[in-house]
Protein backbone atom coordinates (compact mmCIF):
# COMPACT_ATOMS: atom_id res chain seq x y z
CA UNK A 1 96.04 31.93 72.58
CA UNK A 2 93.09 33.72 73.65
CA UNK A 3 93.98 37.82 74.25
CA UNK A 4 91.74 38.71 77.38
CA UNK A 5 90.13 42.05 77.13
CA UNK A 6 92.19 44.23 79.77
CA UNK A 7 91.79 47.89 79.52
CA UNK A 8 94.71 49.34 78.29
CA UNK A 9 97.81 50.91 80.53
CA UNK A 10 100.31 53.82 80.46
CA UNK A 11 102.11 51.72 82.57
CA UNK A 12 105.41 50.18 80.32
CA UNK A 13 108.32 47.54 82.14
CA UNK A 14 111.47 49.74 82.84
CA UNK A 15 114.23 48.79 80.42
CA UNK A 16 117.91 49.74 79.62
CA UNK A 17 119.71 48.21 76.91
CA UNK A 18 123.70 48.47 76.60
CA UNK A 19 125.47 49.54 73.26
CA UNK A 20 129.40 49.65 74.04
CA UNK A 21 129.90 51.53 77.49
CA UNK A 22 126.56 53.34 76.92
CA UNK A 23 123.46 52.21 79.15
CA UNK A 24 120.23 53.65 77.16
CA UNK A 25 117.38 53.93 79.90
CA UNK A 26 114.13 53.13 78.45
CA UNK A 27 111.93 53.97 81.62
CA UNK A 28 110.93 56.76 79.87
CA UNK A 29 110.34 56.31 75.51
CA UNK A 30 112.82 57.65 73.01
CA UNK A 31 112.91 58.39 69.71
CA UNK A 32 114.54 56.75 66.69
CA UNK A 33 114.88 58.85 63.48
CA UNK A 34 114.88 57.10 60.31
CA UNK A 35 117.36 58.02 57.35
CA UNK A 36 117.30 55.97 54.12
CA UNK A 37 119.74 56.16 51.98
CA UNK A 38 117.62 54.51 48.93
CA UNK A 39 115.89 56.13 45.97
CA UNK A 40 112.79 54.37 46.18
CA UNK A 41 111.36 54.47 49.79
CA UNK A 42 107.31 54.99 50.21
CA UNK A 43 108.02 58.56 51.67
CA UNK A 44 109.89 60.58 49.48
CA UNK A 45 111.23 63.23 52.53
CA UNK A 46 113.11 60.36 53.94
CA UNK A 47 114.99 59.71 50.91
CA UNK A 48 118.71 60.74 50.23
CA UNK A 49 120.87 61.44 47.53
CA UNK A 50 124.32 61.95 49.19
CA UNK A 51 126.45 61.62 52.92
CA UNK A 52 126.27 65.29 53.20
CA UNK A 53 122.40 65.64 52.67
CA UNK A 54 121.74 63.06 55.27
CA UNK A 55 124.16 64.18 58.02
CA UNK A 56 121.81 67.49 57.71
CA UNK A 57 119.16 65.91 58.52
CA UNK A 58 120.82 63.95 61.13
CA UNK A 59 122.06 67.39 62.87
CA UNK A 60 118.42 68.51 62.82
CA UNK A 61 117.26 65.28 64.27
CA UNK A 62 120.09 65.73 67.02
CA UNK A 63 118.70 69.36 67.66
CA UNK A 64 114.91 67.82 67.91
CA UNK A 65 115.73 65.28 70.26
CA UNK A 66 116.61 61.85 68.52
CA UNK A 67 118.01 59.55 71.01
CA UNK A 68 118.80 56.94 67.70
CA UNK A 69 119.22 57.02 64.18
CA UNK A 70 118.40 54.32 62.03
CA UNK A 71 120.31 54.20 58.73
CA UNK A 72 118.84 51.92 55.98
CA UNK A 73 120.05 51.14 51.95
CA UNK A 74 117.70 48.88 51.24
CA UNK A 75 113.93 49.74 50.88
CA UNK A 76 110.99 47.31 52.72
CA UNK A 77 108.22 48.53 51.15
CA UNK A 78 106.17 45.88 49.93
CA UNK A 79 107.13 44.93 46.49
CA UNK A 80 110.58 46.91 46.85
CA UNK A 81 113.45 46.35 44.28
CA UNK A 82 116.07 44.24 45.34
CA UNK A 83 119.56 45.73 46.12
CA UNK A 84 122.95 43.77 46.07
CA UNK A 85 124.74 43.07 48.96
CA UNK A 86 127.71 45.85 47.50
CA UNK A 87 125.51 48.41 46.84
CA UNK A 88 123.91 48.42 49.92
CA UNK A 89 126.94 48.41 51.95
CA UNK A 90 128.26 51.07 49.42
CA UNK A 91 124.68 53.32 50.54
CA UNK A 92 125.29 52.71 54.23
CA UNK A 93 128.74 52.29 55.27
CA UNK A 94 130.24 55.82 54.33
CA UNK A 95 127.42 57.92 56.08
CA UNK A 96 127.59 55.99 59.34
CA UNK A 97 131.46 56.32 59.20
CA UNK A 98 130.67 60.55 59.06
CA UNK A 99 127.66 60.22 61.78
CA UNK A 100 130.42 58.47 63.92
CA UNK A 101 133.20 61.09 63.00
CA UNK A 102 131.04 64.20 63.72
CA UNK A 103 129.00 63.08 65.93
CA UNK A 104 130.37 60.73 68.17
CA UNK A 105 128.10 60.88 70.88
CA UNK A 106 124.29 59.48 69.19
CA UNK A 107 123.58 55.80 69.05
CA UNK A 108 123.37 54.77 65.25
CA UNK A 109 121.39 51.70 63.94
CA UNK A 110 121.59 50.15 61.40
CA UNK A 111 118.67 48.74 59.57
CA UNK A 112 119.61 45.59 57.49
CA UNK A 113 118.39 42.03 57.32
CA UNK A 114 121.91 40.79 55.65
CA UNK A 115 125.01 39.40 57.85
CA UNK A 116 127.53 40.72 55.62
CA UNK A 117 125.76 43.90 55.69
CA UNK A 118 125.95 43.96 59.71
CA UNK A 119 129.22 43.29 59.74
CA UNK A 120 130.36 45.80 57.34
CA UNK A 121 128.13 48.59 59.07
CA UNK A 122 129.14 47.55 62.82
CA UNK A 123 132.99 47.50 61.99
CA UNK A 124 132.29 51.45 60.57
CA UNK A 125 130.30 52.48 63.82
CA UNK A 126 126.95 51.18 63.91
CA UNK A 127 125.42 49.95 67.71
CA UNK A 128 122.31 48.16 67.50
CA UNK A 129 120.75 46.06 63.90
CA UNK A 130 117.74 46.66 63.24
CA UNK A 131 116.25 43.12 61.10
CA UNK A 132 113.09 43.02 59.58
CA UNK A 133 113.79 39.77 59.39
CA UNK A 134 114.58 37.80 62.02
CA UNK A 135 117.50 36.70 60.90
CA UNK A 136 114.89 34.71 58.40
CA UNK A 137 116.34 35.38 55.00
CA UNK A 138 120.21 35.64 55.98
CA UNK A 139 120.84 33.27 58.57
CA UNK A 140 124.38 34.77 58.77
CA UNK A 141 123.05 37.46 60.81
CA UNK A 142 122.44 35.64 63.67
CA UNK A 143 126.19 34.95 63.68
CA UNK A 144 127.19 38.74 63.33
CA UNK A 145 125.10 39.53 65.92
CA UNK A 146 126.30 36.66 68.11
CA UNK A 147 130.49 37.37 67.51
CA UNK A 148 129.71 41.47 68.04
CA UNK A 149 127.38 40.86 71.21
CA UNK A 150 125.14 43.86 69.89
CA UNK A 151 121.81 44.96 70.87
CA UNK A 152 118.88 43.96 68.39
CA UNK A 153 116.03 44.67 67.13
CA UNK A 154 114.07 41.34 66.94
CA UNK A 155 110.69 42.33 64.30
CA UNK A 156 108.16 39.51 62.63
CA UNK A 157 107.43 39.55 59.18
CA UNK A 158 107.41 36.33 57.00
CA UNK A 159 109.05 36.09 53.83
CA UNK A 160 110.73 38.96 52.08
CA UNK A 161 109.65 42.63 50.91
CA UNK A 162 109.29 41.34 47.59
CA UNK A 163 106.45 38.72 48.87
CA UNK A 164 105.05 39.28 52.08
CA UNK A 165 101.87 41.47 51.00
CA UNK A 166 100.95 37.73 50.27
CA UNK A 167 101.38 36.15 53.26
CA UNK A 168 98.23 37.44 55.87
CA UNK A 169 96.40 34.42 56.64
CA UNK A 170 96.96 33.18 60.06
CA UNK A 171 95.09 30.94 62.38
CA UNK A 172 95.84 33.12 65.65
CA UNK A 173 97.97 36.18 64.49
CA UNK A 174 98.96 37.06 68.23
CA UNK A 175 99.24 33.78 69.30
CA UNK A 176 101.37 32.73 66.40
CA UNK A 177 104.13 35.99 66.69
CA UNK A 178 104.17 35.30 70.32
CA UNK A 179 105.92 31.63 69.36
CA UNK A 180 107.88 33.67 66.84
CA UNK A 181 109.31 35.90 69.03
CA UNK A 182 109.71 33.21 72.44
CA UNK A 183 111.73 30.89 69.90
CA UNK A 184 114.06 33.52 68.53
CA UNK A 185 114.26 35.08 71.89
CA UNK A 186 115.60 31.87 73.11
CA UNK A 187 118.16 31.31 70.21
CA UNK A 188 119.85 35.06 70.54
CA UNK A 189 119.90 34.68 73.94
CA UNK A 190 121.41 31.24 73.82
CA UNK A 191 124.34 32.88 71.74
CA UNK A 192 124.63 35.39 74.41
CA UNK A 193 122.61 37.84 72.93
CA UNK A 194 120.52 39.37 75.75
CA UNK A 195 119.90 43.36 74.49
CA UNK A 196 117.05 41.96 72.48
CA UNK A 197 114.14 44.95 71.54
CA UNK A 198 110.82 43.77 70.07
CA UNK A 199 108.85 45.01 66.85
CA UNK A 200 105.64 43.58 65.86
CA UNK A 201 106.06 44.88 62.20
CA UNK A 202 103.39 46.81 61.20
CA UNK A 203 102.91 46.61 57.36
CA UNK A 204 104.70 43.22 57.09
CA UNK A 205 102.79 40.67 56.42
CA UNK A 206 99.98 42.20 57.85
CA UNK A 207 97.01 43.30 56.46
CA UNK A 208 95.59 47.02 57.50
CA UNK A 209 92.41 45.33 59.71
CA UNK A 210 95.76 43.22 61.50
CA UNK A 211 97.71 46.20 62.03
CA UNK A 212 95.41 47.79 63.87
CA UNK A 213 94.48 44.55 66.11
CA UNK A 214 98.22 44.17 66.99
CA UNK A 215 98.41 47.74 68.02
CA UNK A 216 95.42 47.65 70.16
CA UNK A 217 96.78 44.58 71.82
CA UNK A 218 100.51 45.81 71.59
CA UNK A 219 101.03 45.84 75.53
CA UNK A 220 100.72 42.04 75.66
CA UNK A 221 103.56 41.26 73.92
CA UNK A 222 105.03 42.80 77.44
CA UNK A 223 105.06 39.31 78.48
CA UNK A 224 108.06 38.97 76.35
CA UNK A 225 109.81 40.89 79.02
CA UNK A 226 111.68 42.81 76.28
CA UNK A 227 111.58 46.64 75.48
CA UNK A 228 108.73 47.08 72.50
CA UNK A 229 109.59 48.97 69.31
CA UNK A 230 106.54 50.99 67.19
CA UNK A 231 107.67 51.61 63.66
CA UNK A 232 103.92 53.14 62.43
CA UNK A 233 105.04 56.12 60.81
CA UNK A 234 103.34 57.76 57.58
CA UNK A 235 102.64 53.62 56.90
CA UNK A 236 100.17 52.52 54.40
CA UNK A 237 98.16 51.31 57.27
CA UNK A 238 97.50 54.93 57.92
CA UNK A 239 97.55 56.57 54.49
CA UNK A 240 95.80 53.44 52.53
CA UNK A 241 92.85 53.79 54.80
CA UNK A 242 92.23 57.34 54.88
CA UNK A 243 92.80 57.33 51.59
CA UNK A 244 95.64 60.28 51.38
CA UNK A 245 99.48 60.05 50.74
CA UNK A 246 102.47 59.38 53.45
CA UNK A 247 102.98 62.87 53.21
CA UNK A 248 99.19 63.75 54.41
CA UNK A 249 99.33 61.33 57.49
CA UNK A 250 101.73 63.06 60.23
CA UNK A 251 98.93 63.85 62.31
CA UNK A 252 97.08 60.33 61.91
CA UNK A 253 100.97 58.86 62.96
CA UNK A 254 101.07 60.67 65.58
CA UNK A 255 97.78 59.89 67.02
CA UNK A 256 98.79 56.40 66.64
CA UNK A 257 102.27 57.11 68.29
CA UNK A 258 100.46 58.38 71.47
CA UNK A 259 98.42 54.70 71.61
CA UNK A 260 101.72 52.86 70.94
CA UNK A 261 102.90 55.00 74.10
CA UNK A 262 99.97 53.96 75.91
CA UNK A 263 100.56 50.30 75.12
CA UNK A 264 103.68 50.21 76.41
CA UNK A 265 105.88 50.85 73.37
CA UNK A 266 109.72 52.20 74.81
CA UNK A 267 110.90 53.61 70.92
CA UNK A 268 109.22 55.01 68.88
CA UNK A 269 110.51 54.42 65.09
CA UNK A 270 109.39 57.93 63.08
CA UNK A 271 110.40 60.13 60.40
CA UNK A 272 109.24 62.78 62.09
CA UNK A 273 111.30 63.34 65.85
CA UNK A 274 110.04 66.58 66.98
CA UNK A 275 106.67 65.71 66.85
CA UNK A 276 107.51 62.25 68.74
CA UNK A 277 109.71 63.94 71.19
CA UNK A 278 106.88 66.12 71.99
CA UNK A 279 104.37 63.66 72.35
CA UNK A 280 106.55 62.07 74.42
CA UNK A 281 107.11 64.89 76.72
């Protein structure tokens, strides 16, 4: 598929998608705030060490603005330890049950690529999965998210944290995620699945010159006709090519923010939520 050379908009597809009795209304971008609950994630700020740790930082995402949070227990870096399924339900469960408890009100996602997982995490509170995946390496989660009717967030990568730094070479990247995404699209919606958001994963499976193509490009996966999720923040595809750490790269992420904004992106995925909120505003 040949991309045609269209200057890029501001303009982004009005979208809503329903969690429960909530309608989110993505005409204008929102933030989601990303709390790991793992010991080993690239940047070291977003890790915690207990529930009551991480519903502070929840409360001060709430007080910045966060429209989402996004809980994960299992780290995607590339080259990431693996985590059983018990442990990482042990990591995620109890914190969303608290979030839920105190504060009833904010959307929580859950970020897992495992069925069992899902299941465990929706049945304590969570709204919307968020699968690196594709339901790819647990094909169980296709039937989670089928039975609980949930919204989800649909990302490429090919095959698993531990081996996808591996797995760059592609005849027509764009062309080739396009089919990725039309065919899964198809299934989830098939199962009755219709509250389907779109990530191109940057960082998986990608290298740092394909990042930056698929960004510049982002607003033509608009033809998906499904909200578009950019999850850029304090990546390696910022800090590896600069040359500084995750912790150096907030203003680099947010420059990069404001031309995900531009190309249509309706959540922005960041560790950071004031700054996003305010670049949104």
């Amino acid at each position: 598929m040949q991309i045609s050379n269209v200057e890029s908009t501001k303009n982004r597809l009005d979208y809503s998608i329903r969690t429960g009795d909530k309608l989110i209304d993505l005409s204008t971008p929102i933030v989601m705030g990303i709390v790991n609950t793992t010991p080993d994630s690239f940047y070291n700020k977003s890790r915690s060490k207990s529930v009551a740790s991480s519903l502070k930082t929840v409360e001060e995402m709430i007080s910045e603005g966060v429209t989402i949070v996004d809980i994960g227990g299992y780290s995607s870096r590339p080259g990431a330890d693996n985590v059983s399924i018990s442990e990482e339900i042990e990591r995620t469960t109890p914190l969303i049950t608290q979030i839920r408890k105190e504060f009833p009100e904010l959307i929580i996602s859950l970020d897992t690529f495992r069925g069992e997982v899902a299941k465990e995490g929706i049945e304590s509170g969570a709204q919307l999965i968020n699968d690196i995946s594709g339901f790819e390496i647990d094909s169980s989660m296709l039937s989670t998210i089928a039975h609980y009717k949930i919204p989800y967030v649909l990302m490429h990568m090919r095959g698993t944290p531990q081996t996808m730094k591996n797995l760059t070479d592609y005849n027509n990247i764009f062309s080739e995620m396009v089919s990725y995404f039309s065919k899964k699209i198809e299934i989830l919606q098939n199962r009755g699945v219709n509250d389907i958001i779109i990530d191109p994963g940057f960082g998986f499976s990608k290298t740092i010159e394909q990042n930056y193509y698929l960004l510049d490009n982002m607003q033509h996966f608009q033809l998906l006709n499904k909200p578009l999720l950019a999850g850029i923040s304090r990546k390696s595809m910022i800090y590896k090519k600069l040359g500084i750490t995750p912790e150096e790269s907030l203003p680099e992420t947010i420059r990069l923010n404001k031309i995900a904004l531009e190309k249509g992106a309706s959540i922005l995925r960041v560790h950071d939520v004031k700054e996003a909120v305010d670049l949104i505003k």
